[in-house]
Protein backbone atom coordinates (compact mmCIF):
# COMPACT_ATOMS: atom_id res chain seq x y z
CA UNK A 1 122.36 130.70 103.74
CA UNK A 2 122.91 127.18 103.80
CA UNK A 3 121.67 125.02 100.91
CA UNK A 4 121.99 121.34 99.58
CA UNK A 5 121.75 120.87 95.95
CA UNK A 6 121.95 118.46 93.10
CA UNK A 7 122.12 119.04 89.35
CA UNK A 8 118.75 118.30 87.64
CA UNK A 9 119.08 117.92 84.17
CA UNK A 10 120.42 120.53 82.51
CA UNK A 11 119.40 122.50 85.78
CA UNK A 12 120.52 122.57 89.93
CA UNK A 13 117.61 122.10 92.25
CA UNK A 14 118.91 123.61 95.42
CA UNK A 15 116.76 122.94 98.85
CA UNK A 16 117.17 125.30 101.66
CA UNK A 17 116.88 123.42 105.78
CA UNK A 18 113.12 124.18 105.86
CA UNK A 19 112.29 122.59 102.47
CA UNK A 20 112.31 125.74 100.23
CA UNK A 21 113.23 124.93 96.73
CA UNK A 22 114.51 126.49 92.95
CA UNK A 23 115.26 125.70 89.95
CA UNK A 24 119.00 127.27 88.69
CA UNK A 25 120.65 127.63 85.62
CA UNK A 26 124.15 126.03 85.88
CA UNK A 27 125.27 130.21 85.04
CA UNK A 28 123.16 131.26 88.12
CA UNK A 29 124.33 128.63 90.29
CA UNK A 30 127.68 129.95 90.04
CA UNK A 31 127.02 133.20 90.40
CA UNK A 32 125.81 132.61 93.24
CA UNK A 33 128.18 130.37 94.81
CA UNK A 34 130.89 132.96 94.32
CA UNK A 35 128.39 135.76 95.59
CA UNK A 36 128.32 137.66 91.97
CA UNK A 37 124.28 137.66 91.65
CA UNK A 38 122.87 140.60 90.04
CA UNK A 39 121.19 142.39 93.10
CA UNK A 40 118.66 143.92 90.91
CA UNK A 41 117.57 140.80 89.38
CA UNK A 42 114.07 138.69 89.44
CA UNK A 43 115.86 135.62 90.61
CA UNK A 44 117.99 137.33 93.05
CA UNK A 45 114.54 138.34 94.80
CA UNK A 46 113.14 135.16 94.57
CA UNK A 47 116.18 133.58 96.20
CA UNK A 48 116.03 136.01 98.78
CA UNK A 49 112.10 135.48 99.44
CA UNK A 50 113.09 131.91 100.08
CA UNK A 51 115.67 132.63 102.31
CA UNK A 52 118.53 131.19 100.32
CA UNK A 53 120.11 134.66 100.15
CA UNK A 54 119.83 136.63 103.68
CA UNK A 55 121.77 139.96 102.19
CA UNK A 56 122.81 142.49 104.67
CA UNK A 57 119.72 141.50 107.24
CA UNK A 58 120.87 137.85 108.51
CA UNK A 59 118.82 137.45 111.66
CA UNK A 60 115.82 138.17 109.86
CA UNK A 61 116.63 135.10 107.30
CA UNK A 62 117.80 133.14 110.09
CA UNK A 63 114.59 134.07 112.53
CA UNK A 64 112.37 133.24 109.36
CA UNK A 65 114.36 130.06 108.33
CA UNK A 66 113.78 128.47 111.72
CA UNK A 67 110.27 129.79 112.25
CA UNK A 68 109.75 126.96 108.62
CA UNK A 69 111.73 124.65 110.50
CA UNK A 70 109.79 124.81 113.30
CA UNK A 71 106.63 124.06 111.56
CA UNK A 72 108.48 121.25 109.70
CA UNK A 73 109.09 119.09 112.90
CA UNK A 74 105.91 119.92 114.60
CA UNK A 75 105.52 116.15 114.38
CA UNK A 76 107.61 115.93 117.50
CA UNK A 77 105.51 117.87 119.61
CA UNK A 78 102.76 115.30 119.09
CA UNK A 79 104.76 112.70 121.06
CA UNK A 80 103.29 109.72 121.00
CA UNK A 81 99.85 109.83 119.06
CA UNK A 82 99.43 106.77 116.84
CA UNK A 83 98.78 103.28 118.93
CA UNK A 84 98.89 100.47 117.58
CA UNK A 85 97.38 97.04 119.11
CA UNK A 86 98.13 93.55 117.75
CA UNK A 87 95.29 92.13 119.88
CA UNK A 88 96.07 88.44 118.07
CA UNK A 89 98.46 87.05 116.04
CA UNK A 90 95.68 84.57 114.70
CA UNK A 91 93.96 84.91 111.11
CA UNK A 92 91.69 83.14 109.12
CA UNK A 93 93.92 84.15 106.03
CA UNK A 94 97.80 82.93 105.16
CA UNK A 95 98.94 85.60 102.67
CA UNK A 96 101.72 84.70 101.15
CA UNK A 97 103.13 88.12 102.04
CA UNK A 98 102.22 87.88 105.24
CA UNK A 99 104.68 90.18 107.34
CA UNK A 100 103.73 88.90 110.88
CA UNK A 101 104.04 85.02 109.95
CA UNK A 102 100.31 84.62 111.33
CA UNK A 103 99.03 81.49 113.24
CA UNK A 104 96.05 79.30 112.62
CA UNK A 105 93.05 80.63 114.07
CA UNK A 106 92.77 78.39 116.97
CA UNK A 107 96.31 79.17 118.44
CA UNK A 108 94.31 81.46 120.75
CA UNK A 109 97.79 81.53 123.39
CA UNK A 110 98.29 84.45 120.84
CA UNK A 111 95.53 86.53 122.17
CA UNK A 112 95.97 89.76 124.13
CA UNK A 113 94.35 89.01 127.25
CA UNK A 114 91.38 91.96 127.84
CA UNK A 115 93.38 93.08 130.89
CA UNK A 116 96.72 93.65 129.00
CA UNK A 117 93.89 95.39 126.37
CA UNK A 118 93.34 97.33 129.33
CA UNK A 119 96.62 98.06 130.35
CA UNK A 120 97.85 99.46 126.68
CA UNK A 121 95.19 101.69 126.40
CA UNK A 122 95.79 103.10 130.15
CA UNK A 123 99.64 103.52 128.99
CA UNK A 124 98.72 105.04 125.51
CA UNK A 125 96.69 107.95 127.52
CA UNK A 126 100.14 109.06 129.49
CA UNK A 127 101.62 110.35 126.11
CA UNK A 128 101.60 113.79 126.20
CA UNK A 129 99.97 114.17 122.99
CA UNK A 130 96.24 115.94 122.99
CA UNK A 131 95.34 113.09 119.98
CA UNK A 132 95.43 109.71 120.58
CA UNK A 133 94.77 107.16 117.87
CA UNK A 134 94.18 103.39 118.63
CA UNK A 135 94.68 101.08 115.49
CA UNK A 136 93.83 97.01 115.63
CA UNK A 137 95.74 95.07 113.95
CA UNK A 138 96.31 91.43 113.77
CA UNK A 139 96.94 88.74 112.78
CA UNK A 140 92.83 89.21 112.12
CA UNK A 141 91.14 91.46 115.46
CA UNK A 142 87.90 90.33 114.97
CA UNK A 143 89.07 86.98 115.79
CA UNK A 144 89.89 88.44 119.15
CA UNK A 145 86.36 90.69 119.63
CA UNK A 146 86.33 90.60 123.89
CA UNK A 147 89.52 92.67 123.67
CA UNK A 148 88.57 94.87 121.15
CA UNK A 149 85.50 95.45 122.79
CA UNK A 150 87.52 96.06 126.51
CA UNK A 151 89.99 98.37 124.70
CA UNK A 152 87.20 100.76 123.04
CA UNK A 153 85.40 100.68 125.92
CA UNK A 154 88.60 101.91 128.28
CA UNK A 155 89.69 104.00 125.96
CA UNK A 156 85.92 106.19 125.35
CA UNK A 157 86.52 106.43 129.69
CA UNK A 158 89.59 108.25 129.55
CA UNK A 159 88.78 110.49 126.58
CA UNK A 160 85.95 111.51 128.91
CA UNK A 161 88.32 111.82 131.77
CA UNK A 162 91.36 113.52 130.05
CA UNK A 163 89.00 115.41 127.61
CA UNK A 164 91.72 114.28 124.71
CA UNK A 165 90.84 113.30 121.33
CA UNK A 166 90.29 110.15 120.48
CA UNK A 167 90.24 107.86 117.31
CA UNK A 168 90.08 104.41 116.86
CA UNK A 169 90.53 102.12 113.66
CA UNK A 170 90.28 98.20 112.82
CA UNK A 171 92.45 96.96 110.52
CA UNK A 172 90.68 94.09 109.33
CA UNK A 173 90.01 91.48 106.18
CA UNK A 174 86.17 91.73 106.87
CA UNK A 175 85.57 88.31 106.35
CA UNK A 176 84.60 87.88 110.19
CA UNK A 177 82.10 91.06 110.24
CA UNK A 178 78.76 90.54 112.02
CA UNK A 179 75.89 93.08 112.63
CA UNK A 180 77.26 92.54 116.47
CA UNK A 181 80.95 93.91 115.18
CA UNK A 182 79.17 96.73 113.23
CA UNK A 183 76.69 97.66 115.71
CA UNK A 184 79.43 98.69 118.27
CA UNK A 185 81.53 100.06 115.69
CA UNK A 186 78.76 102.35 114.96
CA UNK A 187 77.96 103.26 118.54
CA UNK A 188 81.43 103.92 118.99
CA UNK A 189 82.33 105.81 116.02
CA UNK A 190 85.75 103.31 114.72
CA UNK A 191 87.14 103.47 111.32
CA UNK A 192 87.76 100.56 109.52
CA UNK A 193 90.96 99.85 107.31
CA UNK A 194 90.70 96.89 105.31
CA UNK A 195 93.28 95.15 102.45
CA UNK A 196 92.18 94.90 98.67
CA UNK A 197 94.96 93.86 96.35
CA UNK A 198 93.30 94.53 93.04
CA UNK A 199 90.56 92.30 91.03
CA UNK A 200 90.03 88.42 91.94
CA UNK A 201 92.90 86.66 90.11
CA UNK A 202 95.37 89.57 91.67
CA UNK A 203 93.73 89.64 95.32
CA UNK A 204 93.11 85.88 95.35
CA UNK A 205 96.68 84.91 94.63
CA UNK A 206 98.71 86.08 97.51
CA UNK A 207 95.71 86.68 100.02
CA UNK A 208 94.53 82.79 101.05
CA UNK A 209 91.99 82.12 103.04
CA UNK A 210 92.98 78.96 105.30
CA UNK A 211 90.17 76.84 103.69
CA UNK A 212 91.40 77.59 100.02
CA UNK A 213 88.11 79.56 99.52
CA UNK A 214 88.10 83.22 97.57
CA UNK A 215 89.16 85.86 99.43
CA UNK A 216 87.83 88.33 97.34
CA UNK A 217 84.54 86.86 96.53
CA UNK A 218 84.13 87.07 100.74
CA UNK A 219 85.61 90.42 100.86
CA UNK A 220 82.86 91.82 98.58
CA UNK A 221 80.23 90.74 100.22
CA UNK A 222 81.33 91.84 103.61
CA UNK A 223 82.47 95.53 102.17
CA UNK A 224 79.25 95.67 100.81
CA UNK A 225 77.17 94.68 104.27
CA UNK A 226 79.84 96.89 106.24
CA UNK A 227 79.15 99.96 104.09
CA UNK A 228 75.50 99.75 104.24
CA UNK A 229 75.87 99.99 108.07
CA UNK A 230 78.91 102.60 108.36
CA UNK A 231 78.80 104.50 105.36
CA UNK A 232 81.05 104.53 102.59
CA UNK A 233 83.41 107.17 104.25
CA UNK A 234 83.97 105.01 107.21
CA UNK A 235 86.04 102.11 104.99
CA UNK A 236 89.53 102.10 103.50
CA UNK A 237 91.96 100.28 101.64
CA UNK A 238 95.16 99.39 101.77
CA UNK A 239 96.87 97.44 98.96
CA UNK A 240 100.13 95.35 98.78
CA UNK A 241 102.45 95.53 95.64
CA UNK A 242 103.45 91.82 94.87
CA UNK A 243 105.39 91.20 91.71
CA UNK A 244 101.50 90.39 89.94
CA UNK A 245 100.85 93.91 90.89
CA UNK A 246 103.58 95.49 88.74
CA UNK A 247 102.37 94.37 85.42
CA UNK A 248 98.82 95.02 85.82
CA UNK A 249 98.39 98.51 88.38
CA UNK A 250 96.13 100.03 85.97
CA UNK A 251 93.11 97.20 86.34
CA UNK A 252 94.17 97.23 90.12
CA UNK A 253 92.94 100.91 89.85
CA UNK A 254 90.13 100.48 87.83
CA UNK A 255 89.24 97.69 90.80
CA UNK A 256 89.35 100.47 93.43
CA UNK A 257 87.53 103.20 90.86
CA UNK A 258 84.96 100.48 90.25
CA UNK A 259 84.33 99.49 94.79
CA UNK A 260 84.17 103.19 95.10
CA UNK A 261 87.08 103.85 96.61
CA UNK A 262 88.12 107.26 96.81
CA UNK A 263 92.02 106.50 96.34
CA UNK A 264 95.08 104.10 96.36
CA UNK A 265 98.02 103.81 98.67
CA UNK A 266 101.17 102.82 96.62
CA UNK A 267 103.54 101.22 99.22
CA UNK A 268 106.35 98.43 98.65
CA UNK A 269 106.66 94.99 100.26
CA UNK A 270 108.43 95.00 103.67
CA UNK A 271 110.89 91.96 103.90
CA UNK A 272 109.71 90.21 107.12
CA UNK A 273 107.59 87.61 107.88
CA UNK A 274 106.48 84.86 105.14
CA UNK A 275 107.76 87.68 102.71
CA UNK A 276 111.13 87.31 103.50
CA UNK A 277 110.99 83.25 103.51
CA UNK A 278 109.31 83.70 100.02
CA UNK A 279 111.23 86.56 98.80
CA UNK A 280 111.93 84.61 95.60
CA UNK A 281 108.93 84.34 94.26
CA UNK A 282 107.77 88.15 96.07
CA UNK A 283 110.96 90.15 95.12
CA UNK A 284 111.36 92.79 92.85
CA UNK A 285 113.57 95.57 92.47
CA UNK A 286 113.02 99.38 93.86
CA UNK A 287 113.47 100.44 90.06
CA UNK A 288 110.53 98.28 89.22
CA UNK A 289 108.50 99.46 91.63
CA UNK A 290 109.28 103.38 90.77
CA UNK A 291 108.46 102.36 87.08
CA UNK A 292 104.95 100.96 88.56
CA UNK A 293 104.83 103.81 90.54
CA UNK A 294 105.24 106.11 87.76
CA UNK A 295 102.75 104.27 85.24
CA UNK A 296 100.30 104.57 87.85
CA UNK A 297 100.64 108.17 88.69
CA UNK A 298 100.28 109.01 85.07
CA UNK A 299 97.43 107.12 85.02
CA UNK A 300 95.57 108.75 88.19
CA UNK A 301 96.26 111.91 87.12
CA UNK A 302 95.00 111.39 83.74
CA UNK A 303 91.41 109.91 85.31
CA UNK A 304 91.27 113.34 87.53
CA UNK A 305 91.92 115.32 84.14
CA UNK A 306 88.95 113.06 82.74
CA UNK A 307 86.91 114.06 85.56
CA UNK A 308 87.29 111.12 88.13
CA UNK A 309 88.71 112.22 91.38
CA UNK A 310 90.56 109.74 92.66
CA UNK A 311 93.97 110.13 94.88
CA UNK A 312 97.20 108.60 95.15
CA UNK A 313 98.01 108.97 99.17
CA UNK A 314 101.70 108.70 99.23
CA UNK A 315 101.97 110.94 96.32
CA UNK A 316 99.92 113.20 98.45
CA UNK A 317 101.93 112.64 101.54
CA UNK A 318 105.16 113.66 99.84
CA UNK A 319 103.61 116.67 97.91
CA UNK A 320 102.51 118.19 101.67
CA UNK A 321 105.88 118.01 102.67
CA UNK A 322 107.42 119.36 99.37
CA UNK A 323 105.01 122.13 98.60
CA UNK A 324 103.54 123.47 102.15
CA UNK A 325 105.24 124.14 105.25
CA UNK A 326 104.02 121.90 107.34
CA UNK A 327 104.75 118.25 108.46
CA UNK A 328 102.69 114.69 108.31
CA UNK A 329 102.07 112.16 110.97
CA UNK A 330 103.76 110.11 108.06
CA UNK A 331 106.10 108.52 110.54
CA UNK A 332 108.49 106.38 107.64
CA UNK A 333 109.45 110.15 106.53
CA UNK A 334 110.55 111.95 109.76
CA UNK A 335 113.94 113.33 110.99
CA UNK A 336 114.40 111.93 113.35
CA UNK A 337 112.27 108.76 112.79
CA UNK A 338 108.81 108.85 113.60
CA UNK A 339 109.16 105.26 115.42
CA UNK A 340 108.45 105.17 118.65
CA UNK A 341 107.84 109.15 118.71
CA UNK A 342 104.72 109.18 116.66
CA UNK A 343 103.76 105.72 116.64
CA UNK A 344 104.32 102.55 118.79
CA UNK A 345 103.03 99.21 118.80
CA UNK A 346 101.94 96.61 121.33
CA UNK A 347 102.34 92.84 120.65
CA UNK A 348 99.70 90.64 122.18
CA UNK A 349 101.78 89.82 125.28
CA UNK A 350 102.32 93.43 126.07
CA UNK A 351 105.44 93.81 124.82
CA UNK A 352 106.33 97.29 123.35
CA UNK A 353 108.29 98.14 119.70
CA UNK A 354 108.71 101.80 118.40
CA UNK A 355 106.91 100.92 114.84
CA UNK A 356 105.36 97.41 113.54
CA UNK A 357 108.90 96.45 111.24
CA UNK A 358 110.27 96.30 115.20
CA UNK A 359 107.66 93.33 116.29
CA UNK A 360 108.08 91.83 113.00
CA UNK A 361 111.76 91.64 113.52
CA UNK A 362 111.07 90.15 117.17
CA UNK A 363 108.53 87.29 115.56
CA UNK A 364 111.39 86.60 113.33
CA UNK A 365 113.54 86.16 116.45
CA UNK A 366 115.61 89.29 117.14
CA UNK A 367 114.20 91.62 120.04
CA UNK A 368 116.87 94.10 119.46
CA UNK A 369 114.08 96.69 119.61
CA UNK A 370 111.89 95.88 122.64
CA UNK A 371 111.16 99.20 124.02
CA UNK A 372 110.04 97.02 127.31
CA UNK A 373 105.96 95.76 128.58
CA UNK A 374 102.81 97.58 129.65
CA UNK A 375 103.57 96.51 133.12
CA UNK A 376 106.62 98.88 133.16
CA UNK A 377 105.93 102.82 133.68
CA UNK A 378 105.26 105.05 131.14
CA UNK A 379 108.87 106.57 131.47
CA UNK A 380 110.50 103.51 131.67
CA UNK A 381 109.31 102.72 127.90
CA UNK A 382 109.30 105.84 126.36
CA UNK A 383 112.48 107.25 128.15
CA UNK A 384 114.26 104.17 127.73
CA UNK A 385 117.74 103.69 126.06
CA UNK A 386 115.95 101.76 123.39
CA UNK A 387 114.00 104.93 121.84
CA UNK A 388 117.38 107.21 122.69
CA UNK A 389 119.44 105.00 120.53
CA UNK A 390 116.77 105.27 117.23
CA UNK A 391 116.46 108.95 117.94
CA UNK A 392 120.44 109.76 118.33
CA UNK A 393 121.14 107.92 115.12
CA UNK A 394 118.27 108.51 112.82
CA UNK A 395 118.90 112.67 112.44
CA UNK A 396 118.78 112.84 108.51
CA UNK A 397 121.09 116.07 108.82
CA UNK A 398 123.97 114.12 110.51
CA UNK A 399 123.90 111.04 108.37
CA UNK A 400 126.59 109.95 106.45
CA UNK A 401 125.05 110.54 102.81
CA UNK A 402 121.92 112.19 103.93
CA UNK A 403 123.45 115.08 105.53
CA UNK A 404 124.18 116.44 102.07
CA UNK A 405 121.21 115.22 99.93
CA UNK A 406 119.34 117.82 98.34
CA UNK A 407 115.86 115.75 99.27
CA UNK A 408 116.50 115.53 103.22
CA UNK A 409 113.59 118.30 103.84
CA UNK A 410 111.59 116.03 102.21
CA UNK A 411 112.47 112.19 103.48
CA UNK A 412 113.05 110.11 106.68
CA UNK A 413 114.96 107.99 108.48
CA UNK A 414 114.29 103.95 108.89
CA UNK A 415 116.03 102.58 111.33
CA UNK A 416 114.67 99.17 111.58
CA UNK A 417 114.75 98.52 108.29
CA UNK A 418 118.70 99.14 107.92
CA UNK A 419 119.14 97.01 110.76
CA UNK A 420 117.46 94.35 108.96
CA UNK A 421 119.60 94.87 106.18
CA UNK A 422 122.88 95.67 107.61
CA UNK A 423 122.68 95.04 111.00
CA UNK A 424 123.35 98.42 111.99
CA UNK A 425 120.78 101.06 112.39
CA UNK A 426 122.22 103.92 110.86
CA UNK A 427 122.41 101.59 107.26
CA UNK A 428 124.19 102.28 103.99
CA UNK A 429 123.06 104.58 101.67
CA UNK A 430 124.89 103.32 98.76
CA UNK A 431 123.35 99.75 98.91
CA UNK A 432 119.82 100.71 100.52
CA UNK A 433 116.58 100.11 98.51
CA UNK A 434 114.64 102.58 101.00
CA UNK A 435 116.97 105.44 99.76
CA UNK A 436 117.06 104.38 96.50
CA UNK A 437 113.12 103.97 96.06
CA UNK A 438 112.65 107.67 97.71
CA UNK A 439 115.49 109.55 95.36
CA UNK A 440 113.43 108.40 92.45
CA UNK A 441 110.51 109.35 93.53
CA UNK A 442 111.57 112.52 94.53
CA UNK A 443 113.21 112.97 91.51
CA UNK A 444 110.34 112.34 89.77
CA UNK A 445 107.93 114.61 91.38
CA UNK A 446 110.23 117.43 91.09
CA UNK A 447 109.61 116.60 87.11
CA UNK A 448 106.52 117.24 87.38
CA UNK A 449 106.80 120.51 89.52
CA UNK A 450 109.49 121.80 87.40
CA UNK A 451 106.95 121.35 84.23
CA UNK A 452 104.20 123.12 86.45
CA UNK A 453 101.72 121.77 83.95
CA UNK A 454 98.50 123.92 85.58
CA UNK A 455 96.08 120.92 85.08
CA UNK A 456 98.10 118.64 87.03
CA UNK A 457 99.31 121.26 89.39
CA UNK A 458 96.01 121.62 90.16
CA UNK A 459 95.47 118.13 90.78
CA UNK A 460 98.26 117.63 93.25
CA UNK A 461 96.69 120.59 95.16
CA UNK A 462 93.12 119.29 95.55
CA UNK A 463 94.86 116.10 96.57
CA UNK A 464 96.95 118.04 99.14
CA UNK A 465 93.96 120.40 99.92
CA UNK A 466 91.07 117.65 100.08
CA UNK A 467 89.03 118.91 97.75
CA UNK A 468 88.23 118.91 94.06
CA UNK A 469 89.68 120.65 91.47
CA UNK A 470 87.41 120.22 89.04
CA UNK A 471 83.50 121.04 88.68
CA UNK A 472 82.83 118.04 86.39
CA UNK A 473 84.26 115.73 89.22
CA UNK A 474 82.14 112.10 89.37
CA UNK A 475 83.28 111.79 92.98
């Protein structure tokens, strides 16, 4: 059956097309390139059982093969369910990293208009999907409540009309919160996703406040006030690796273990915005960031061993997709790429981009991804030559490169960012940072499943599972 494989040490790993994988001696490998496997043998059953080997009953492999495959793009049948809303571009912060390239807070010309609030929310409930999710984002939203306030409101009429599900998050900096903001948050059941770099002298130096106060002294004191209303389970975090973060993960972690958070998100810096005017004093390499990466992991799982549950969520992400069948609503690691299919995002003027890189690129002057307005029909935007061209030529299994990676069950396509880079959609595998970040990583995970150390194995399973693994657990 068809495989992709890599050596792995002094191993192959070979990967079948639904994300099966095994470990082979160089001998075995061989053997069973040139069809000489022992029949009778342990591994020749276990390569069978994964379908690597169909043996004299082909349509069964093949009818089991693309049952897994199936089940590994169910993501596409969700089409679209993430929306996001930039309902300002305005913000009472200037982080140094910031990817939008905010405005002051009284440029209010960069407010969505409760109308156009209107108008998103009435396109968003067209998508076929049975789950919509509506995400505000700025800029800051609470500087622009009214349309926050007009888009819930919409949106909690058509759930009731179309009987779909319906979630709704703020991504906010807190700073703004008011028992006015929380008390209709309550009532209407939003999530709140908030930014916390790490402890003062980490969070403080690339998140600003406009007036040169503390950012994190504020941010305290409003998670504090909006957990006592909400709950604790109703607020996360989201943290941005700057080169301050590399050096000094382990007290960032201890930050988030100390708030009572419940896990980390290890992501890299995107280069748009004031990030990519500042990119000499914010760069750092991919293999920097793996080694961070690493040092952290190690350090996570260690705290779970210790008793402290506490997850990494892109580990977790990428463990779903190597160790179960099924897919994520991840939509930076789908084939073909999740943007525009499983989320799209609406700039304050209505305009439409198939992920939030896209409207980043337009603020920094190229529109080359403009999926069209909310005043245009649902077909017209999602049917549009815009989202054809991203979907044609961002098939892992047909890219130059990727086609033949053994880690293409696993990863994803990103489209805008190798038009950033190369000006050319498809990209360049050789020279790209996104590939190089996610072979690492992969690399490294498949360390650790080859090892199949039970403690941690256990570990990545409660993370994968959502629940703990062990009964001395603090959290």
């Amino acid at each position: 059956m068809p495989l992709r494989f890599s050596r792995f040490d002094h191993e192959i790993l070979i990967t079948g097309e639904a994300g099966d994988f095994y470990f082979l001696s160089i001998e075995d490998f061989d053997k069973l390139l040139s069809e000489k496997s022992d029949a009778s043998s342990q591994i020749y059953k276990d390569l069978k059982s994964l379908n690597f080997i169909a043996d004299d009953d082909l349509m069964t492999a093949v009818n089991m093969t693309s049952t897994r495959y199936r089940s590994k793009k169910a993501f596409l049948t969700n089409f679209t369910t993430l929306h996001m809303m930039v309902v300002t571009v305005r913000c009472n912060h200037k982080c140094k990293y910031c990817q939008v390239s905010c405005e002051d807070e009284n440029a209010k010309q960069y407010d969505m208009s409760p109308e156009i609030a209107k108008k998103v929310v009435d396109l968003a409930f067209k998508s076929p999907s049975k789950h919509i999710k509506i995400e505000f984002q700025g800029g800051e939203p609470l500087l622009n409540w009214i349309a926050v306030q007009a888009a819930t409101e919409r949106a909690n009429k058509l759930q009731k009309k179309t009987g779909k599900e319906l979630e709704i998050v703020i991504c906010t900096n807190l700073t703004l919160m008011n028992e006015e903001k929380l008390n209709f948050i309550k009532e209407n059941n939003i999530l709140i996703s908030t930014s916390l770099d790490g402890p003062q002298n980490i969070h403080d130096k690339f998140r600003v406040m406009r007036d040169g106060s503390s950012s994190y002294s504020k941010f305290l004191d409003k998670l504090s006030t909006t957990r006592t209303h909400l709950g604790h389970d109703r607020v996360g975090a989201l943290m941005t690796t700057t080169p301050l973060t590399l050096k000094n993960i382990r007290p960032i972690i201890d930050d988030y273990i100390k708030l009572e958070f419940d896990g980390i998100f290890l992501r890299s810096l995107n280069p748009y915005g004031f990030a990519s005017e500042l990119k000499n004093e914010l760069q750092y390499s991919m293999d920097e960031f793996v080694e961070m990466y690493k040092n952290a992991l190690e350090y996570i799982i260690t705290l779970n061993k210790n008793g402290t549950r506490f997850v990494e969520y892109y580990t977790t992400l990428l463990l779903k997709k190597i160790l179960t069948p099924f897919s994520t609503s991840f939509v930076d690691l789908q084939s073909p790429s999740g943007a525009g299919i499983s989320g799209v995002i609406y700039d304050y003027n209505g305009n439409i981009y198939p992920a939030d890189e896209a409207r980043m690129l337009s603020r920094m002057g190229d529109d080359f991804f403009l999926m069209g307005n909310v005043d245009e029909t649902y077909s017209e935007v999602f049917g549009g030559k815009v989202l054809k061209n991203i979907v044609v030529n961002s098939c892992l299994e047909i890219m130059p490169v990727c086609g033949d990676c053994v880690y293409l069950p696993y990863c994803g396509a990103d489209p805008i960012r190798n038009y950033l880079e190369t000006k050319d959609i498809i990209g360049d595998r050789p020279s790209s940072p996104f590939c190089k970040k996610h072979k690492l990583i992969f690399k490294y995970l498949f360390e650790k499943i080859k090892q199949n150390e039970k403690e941690t194995m256990d570990i990545f399973w409660s993370w994968i599972t959502n629940r703990n693994c062990s009964k001395n657990a603090q959290n």
